[in-house]
ModelCIF file with pLDDT and N, C-alpha, C, O atoms, coordinates in Angstrom:
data_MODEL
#
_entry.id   MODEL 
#
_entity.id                         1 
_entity.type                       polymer 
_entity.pdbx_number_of_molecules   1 
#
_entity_poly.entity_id                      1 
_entity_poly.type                           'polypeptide(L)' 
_entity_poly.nstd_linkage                   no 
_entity_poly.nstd_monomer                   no 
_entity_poly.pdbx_seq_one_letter_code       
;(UNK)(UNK)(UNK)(UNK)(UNK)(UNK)(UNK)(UNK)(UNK)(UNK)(UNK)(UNK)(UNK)(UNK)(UNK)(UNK)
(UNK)(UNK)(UNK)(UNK)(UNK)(UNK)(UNK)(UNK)(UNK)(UNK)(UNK)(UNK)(UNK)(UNK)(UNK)(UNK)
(UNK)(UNK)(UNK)(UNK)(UNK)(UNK)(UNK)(UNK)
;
_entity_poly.pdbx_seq_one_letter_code_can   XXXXXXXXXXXXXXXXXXXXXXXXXXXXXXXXXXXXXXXX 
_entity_poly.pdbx_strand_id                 A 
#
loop_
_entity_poly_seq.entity_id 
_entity_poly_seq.num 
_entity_poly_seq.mon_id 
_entity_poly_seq.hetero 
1 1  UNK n 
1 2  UNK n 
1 3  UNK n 
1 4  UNK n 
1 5  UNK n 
1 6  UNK n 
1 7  UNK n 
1 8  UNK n 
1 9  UNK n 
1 10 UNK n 
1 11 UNK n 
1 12 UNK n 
1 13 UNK n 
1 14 UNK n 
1 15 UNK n 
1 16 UNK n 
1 17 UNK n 
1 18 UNK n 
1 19 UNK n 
1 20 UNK n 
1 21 UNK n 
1 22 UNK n 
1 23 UNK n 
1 24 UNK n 
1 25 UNK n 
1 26 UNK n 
1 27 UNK n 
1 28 UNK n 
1 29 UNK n 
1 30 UNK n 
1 31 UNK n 
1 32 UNK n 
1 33 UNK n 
1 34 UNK n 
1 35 UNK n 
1 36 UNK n 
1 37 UNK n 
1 38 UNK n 
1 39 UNK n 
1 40 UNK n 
#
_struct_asym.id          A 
_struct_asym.entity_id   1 
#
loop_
_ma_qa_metric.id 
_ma_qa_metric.mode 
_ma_qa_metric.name 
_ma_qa_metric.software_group_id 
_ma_qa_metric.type 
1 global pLDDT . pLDDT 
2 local  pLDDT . pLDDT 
#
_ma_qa_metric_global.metric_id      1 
_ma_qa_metric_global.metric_value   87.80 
_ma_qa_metric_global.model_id       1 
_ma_qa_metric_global.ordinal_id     1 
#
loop_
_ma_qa_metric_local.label_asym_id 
_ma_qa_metric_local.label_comp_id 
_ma_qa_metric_local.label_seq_id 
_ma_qa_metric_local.metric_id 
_ma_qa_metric_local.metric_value 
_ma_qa_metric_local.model_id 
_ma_qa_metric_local.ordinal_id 
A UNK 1  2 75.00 1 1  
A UNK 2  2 83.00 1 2  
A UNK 3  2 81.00 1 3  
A UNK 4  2 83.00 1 4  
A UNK 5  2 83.00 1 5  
A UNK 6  2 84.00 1 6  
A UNK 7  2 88.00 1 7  
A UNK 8  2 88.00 1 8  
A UNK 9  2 89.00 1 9  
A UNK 10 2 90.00 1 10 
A UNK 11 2 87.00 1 11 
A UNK 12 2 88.00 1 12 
A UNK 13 2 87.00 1 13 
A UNK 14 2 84.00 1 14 
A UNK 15 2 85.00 1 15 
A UNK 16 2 82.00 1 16 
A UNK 17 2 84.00 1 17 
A UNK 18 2 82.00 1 18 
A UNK 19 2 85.00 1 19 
A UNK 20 2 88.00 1 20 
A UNK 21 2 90.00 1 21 
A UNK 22 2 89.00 1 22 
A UNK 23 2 90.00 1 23 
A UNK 24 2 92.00 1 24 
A UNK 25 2 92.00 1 25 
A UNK 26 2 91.00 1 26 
A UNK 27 2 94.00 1 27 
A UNK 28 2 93.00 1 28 
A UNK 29 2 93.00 1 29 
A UNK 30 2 93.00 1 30 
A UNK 31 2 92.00 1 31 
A UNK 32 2 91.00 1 32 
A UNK 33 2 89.00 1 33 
A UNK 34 2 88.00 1 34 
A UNK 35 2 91.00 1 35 
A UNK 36 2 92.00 1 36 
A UNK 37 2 92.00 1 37 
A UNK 38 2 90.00 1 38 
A UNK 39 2 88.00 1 39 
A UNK 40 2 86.00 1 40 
#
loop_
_atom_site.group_PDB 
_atom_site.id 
_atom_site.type_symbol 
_atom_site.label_atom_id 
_atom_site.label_alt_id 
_atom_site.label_comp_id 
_atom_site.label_asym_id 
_atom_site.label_entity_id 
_atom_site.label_seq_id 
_atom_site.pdbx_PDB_ins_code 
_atom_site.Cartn_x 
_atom_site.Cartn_y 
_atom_site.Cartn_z 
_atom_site.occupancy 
_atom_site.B_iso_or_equiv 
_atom_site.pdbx_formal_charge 
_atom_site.auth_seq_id 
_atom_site.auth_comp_id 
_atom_site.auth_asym_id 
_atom_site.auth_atom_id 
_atom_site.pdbx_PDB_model_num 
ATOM 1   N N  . UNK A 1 1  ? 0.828  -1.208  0.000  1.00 75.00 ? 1  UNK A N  1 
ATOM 2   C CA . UNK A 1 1  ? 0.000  0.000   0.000  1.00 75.00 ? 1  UNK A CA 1 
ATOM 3   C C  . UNK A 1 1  ? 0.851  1.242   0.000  1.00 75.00 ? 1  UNK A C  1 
ATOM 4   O O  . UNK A 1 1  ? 2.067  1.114   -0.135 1.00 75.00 ? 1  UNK A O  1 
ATOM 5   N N  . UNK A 1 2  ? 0.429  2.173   0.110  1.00 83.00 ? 2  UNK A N  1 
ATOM 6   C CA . UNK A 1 2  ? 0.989  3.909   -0.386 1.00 83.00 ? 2  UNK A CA 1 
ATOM 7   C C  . UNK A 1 2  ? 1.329  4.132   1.354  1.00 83.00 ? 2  UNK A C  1 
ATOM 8   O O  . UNK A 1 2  ? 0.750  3.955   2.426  1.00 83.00 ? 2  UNK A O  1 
ATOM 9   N N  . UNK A 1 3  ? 2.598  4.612   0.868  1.00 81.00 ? 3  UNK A N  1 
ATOM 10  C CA . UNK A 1 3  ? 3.428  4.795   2.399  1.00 81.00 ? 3  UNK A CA 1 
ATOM 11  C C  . UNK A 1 3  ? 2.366  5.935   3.271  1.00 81.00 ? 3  UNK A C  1 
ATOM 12  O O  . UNK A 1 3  ? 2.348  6.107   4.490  1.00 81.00 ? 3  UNK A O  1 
ATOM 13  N N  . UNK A 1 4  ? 1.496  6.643   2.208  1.00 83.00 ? 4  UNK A N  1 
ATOM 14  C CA . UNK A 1 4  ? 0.682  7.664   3.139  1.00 83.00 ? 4  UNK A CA 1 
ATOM 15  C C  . UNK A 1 4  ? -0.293 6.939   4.105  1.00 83.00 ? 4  UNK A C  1 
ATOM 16  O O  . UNK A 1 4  ? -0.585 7.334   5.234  1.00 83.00 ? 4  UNK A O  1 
ATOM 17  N N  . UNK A 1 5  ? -0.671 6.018   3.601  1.00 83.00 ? 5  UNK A N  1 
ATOM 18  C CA . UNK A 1 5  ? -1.747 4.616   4.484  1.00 83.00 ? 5  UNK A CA 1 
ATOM 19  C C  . UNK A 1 5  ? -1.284 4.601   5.858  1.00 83.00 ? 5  UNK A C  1 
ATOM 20  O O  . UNK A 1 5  ? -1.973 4.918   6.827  1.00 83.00 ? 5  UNK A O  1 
ATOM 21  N N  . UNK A 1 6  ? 0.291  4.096   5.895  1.00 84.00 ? 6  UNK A N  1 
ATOM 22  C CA . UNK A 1 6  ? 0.707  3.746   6.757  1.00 84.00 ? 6  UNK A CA 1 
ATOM 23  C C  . UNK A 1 6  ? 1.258  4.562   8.138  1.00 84.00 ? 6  UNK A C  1 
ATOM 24  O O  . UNK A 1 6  ? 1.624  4.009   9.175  1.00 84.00 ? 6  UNK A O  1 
ATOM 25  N N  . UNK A 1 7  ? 1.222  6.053   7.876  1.00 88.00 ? 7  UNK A N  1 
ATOM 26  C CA . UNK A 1 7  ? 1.633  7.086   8.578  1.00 88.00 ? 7  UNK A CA 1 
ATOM 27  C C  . UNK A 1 7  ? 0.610  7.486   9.929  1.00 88.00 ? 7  UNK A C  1 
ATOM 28  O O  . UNK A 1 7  ? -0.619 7.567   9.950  1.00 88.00 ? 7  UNK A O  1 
ATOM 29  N N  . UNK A 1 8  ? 1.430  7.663   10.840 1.00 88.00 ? 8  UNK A N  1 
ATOM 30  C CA . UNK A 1 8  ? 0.631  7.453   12.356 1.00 88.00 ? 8  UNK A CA 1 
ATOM 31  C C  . UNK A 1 8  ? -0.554 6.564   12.200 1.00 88.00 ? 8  UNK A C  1 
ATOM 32  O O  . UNK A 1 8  ? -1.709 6.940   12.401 1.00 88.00 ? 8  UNK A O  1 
ATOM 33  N N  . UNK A 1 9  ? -0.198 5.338   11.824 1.00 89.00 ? 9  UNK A N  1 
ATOM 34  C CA . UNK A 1 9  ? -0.794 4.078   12.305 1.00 89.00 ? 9  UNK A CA 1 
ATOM 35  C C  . UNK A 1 9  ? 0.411  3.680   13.502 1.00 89.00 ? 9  UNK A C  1 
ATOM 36  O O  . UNK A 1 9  ? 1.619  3.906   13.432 1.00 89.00 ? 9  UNK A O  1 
ATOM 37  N N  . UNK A 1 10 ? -0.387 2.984   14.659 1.00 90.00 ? 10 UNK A N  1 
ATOM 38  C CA . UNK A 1 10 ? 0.564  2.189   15.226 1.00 90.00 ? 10 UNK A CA 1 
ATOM 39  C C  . UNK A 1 10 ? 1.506  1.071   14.643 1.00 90.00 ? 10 UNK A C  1 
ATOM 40  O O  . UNK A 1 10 ? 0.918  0.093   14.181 1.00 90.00 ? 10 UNK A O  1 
ATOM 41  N N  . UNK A 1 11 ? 2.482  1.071   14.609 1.00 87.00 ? 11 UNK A N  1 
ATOM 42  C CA . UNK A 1 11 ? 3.521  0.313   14.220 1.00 87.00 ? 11 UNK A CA 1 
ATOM 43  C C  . UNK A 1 11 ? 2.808  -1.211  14.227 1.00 87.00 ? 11 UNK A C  1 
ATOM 44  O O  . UNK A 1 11 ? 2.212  -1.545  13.203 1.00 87.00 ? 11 UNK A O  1 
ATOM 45  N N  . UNK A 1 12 ? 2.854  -2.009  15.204 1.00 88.00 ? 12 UNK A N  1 
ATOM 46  C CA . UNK A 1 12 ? 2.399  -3.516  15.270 1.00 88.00 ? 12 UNK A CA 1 
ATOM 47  C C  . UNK A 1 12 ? 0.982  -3.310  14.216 1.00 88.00 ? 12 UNK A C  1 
ATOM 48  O O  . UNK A 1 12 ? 0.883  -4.120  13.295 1.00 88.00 ? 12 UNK A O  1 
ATOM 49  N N  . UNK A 1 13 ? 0.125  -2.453  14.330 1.00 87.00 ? 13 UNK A N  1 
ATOM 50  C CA . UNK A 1 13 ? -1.047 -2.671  13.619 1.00 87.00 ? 13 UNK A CA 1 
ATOM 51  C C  . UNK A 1 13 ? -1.063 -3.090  11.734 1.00 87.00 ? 13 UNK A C  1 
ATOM 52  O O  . UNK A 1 13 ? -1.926 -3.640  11.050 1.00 87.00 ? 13 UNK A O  1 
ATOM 53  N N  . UNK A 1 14 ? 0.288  -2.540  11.387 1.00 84.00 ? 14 UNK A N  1 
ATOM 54  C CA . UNK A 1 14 ? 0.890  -2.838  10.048 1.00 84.00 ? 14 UNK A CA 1 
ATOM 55  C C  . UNK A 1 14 ? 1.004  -4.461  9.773  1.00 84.00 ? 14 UNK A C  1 
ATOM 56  O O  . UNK A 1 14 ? 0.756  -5.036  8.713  1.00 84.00 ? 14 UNK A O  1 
ATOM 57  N N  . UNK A 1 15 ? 1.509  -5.123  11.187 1.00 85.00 ? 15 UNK A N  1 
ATOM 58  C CA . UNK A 1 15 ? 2.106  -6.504  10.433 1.00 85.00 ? 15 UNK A CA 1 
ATOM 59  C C  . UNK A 1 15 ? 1.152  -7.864  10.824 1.00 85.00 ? 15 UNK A C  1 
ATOM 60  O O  . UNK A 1 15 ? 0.098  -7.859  11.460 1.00 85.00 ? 15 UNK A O  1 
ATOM 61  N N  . UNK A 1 16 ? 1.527  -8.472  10.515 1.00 82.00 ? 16 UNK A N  1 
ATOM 62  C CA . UNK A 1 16 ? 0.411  -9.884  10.569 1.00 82.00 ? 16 UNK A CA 1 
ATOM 63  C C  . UNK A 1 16 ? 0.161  -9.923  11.906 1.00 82.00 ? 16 UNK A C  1 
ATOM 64  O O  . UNK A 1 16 ? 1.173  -9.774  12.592 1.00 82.00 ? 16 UNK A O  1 
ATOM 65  N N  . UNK A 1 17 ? -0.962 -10.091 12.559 1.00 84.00 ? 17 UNK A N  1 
ATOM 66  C CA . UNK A 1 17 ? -1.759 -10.689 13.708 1.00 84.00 ? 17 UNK A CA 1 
ATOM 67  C C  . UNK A 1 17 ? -0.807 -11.382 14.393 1.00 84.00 ? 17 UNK A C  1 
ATOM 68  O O  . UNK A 1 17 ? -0.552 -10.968 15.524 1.00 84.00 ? 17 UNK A O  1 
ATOM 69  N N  . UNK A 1 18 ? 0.051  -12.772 13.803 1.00 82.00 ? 18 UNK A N  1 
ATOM 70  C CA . UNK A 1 18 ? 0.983  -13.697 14.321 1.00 82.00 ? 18 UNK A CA 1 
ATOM 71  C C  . UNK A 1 18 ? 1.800  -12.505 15.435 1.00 82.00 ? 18 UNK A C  1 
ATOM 72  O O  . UNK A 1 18 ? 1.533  -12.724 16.617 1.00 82.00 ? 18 UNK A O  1 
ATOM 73  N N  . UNK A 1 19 ? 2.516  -11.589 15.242 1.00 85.00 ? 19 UNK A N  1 
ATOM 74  C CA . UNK A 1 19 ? 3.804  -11.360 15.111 1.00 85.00 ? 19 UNK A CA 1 
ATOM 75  C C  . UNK A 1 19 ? 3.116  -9.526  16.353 1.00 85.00 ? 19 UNK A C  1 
ATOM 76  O O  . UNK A 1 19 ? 3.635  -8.917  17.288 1.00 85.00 ? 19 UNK A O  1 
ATOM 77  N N  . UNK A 1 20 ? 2.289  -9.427  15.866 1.00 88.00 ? 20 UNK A N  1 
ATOM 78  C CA . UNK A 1 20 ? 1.734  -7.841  16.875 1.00 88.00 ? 20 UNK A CA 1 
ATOM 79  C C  . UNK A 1 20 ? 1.799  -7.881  18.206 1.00 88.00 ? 20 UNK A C  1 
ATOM 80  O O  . UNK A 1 20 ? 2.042  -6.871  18.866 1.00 88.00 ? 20 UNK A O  1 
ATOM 81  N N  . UNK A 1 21 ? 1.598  -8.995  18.705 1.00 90.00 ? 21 UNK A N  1 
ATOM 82  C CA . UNK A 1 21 ? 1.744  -9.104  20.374 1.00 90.00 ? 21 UNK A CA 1 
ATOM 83  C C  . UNK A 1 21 ? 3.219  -8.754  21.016 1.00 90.00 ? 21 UNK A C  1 
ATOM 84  O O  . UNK A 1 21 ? 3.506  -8.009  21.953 1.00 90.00 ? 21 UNK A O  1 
ATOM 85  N N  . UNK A 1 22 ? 3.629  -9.155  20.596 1.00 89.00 ? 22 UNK A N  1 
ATOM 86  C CA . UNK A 1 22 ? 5.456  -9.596  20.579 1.00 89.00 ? 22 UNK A CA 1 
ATOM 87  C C  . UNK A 1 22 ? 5.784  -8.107  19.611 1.00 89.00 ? 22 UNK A C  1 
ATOM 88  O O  . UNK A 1 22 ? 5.300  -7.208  20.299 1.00 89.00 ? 22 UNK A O  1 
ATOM 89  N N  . UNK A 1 23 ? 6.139  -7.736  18.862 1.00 90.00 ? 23 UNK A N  1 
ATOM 90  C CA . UNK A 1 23 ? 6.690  -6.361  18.627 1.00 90.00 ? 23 UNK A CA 1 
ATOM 91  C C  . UNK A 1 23 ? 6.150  -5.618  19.500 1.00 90.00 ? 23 UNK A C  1 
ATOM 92  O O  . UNK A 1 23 ? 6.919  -5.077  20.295 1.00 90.00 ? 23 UNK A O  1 
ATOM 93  N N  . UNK A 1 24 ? 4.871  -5.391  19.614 1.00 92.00 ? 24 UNK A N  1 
ATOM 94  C CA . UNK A 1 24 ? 4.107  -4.253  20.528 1.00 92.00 ? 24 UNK A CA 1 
ATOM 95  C C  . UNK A 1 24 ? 4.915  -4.369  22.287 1.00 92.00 ? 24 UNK A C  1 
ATOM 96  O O  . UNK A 1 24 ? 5.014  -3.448  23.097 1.00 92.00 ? 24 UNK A O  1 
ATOM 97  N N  . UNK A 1 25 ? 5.302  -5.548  22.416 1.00 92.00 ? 25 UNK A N  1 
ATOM 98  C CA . UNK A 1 25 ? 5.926  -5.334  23.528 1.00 92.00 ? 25 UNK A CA 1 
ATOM 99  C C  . UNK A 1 25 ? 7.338  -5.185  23.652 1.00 92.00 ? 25 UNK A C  1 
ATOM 100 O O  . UNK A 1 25 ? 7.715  -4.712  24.724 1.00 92.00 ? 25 UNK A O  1 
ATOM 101 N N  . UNK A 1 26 ? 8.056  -5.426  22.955 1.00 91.00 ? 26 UNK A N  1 
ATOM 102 C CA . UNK A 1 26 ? 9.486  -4.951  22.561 1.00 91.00 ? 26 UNK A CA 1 
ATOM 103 C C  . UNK A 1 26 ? 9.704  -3.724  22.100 1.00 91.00 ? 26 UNK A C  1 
ATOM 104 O O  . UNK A 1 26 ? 10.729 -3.067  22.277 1.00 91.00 ? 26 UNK A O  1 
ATOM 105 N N  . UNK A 1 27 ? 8.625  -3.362  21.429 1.00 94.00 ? 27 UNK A N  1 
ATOM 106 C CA . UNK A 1 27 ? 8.971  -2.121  21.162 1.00 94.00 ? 27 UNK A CA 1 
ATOM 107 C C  . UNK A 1 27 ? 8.524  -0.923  22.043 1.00 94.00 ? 27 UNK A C  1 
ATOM 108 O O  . UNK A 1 27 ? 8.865  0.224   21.753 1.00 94.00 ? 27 UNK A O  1 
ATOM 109 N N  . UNK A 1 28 ? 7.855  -1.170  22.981 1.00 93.00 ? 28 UNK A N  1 
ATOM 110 C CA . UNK A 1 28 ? 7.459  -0.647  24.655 1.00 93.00 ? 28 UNK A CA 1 
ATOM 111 C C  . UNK A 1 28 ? 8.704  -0.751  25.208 1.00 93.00 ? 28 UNK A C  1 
ATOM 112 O O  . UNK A 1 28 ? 8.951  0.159   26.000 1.00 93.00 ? 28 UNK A O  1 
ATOM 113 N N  . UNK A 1 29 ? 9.673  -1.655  25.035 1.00 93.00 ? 29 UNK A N  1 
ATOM 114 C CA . UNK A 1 29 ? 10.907 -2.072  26.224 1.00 93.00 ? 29 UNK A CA 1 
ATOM 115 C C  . UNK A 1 29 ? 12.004 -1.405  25.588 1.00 93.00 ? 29 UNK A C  1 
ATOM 116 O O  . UNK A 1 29 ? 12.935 -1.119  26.341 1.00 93.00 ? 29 UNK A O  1 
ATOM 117 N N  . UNK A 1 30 ? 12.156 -0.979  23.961 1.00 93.00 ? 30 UNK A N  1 
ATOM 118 C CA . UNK A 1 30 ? 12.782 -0.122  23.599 1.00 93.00 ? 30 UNK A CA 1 
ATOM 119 C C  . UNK A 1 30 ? 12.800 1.141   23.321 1.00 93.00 ? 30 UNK A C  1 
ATOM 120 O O  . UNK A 1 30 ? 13.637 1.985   22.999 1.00 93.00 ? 30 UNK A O  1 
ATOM 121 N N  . UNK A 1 31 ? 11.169 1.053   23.610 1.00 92.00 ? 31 UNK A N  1 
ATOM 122 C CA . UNK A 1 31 ? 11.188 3.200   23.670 1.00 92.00 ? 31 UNK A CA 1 
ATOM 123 C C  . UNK A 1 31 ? 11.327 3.780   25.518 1.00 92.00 ? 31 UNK A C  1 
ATOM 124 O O  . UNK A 1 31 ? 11.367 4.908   26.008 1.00 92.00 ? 31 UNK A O  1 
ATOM 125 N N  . UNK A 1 32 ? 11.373 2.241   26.197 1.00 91.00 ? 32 UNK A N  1 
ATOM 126 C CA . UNK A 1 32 ? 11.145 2.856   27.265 1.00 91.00 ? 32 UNK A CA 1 
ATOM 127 C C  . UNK A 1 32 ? 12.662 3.064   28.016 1.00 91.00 ? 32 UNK A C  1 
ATOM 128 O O  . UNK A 1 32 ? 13.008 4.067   28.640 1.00 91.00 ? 32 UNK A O  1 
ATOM 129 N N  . UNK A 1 33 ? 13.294 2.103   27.831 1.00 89.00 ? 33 UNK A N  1 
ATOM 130 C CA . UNK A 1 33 ? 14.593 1.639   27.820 1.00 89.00 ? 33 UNK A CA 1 
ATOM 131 C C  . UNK A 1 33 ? 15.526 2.188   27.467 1.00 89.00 ? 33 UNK A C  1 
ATOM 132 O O  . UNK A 1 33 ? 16.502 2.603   28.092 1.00 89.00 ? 33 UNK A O  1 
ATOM 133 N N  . UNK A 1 34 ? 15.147 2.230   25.952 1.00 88.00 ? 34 UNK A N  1 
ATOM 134 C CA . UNK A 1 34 ? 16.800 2.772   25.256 1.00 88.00 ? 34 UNK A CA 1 
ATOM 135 C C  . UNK A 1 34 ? 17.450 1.610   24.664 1.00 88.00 ? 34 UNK A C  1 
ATOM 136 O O  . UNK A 1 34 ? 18.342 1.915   23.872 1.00 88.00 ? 34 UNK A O  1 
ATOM 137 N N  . UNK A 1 35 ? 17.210 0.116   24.861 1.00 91.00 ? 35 UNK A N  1 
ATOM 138 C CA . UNK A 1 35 ? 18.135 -0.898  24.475 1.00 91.00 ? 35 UNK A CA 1 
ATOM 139 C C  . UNK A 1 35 ? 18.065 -1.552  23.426 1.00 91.00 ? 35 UNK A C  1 
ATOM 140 O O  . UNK A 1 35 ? 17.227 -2.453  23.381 1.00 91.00 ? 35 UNK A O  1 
ATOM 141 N N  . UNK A 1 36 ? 18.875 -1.313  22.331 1.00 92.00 ? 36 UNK A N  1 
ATOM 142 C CA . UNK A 1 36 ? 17.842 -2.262  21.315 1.00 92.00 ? 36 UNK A CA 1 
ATOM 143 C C  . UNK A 1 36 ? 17.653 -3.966  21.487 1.00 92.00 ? 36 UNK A C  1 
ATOM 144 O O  . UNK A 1 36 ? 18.188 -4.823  22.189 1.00 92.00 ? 36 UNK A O  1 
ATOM 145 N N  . UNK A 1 37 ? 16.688 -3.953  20.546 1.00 92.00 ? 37 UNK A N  1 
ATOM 146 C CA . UNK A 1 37 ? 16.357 -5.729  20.549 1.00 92.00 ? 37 UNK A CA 1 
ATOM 147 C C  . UNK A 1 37 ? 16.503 -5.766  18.980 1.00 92.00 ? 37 UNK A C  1 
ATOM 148 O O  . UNK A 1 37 ? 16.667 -4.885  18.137 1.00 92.00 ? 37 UNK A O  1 
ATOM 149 N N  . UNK A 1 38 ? 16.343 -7.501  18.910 1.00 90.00 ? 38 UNK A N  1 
ATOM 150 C CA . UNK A 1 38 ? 16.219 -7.974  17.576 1.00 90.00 ? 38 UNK A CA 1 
ATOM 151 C C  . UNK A 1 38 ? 15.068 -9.031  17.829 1.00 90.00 ? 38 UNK A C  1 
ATOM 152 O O  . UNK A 1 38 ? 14.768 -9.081  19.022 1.00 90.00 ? 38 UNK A O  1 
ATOM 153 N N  . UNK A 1 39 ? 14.500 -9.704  17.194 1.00 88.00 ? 39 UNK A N  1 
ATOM 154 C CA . UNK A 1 39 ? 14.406 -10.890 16.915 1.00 88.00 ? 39 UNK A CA 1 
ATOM 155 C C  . UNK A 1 39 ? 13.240 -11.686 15.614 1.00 88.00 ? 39 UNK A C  1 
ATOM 156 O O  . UNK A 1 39 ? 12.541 -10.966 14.901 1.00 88.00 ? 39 UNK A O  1 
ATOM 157 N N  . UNK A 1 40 ? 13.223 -12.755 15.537 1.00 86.00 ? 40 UNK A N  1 
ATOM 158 C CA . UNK A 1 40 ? 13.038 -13.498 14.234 1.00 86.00 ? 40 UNK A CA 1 
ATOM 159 C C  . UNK A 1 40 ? 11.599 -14.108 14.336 1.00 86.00 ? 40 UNK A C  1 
ATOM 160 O O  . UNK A 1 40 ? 11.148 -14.783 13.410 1.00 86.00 ? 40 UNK A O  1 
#
């Protein structure tokens, strides 16, 4: 879709259902934090 779609949507709300629980909370622990993460 057109990158304008995607602009101030929440981040996790973009990617598959599977995978939103788990970013949405890592990415809470890295805005809150400072630390980055990775994972697969």
């Amino acid at each position: 879709g057109p990158r304008a779609e995607l602009l101030g949507r929440s981040l996790w709300e973009l990617y598959p259902q599977v995978v939103r629980e788990q970013l949405q909370a890592r990415f809470q622990r890295v805005a809150a934090a400072g630390e980055p993460e990775a994972f697969e």
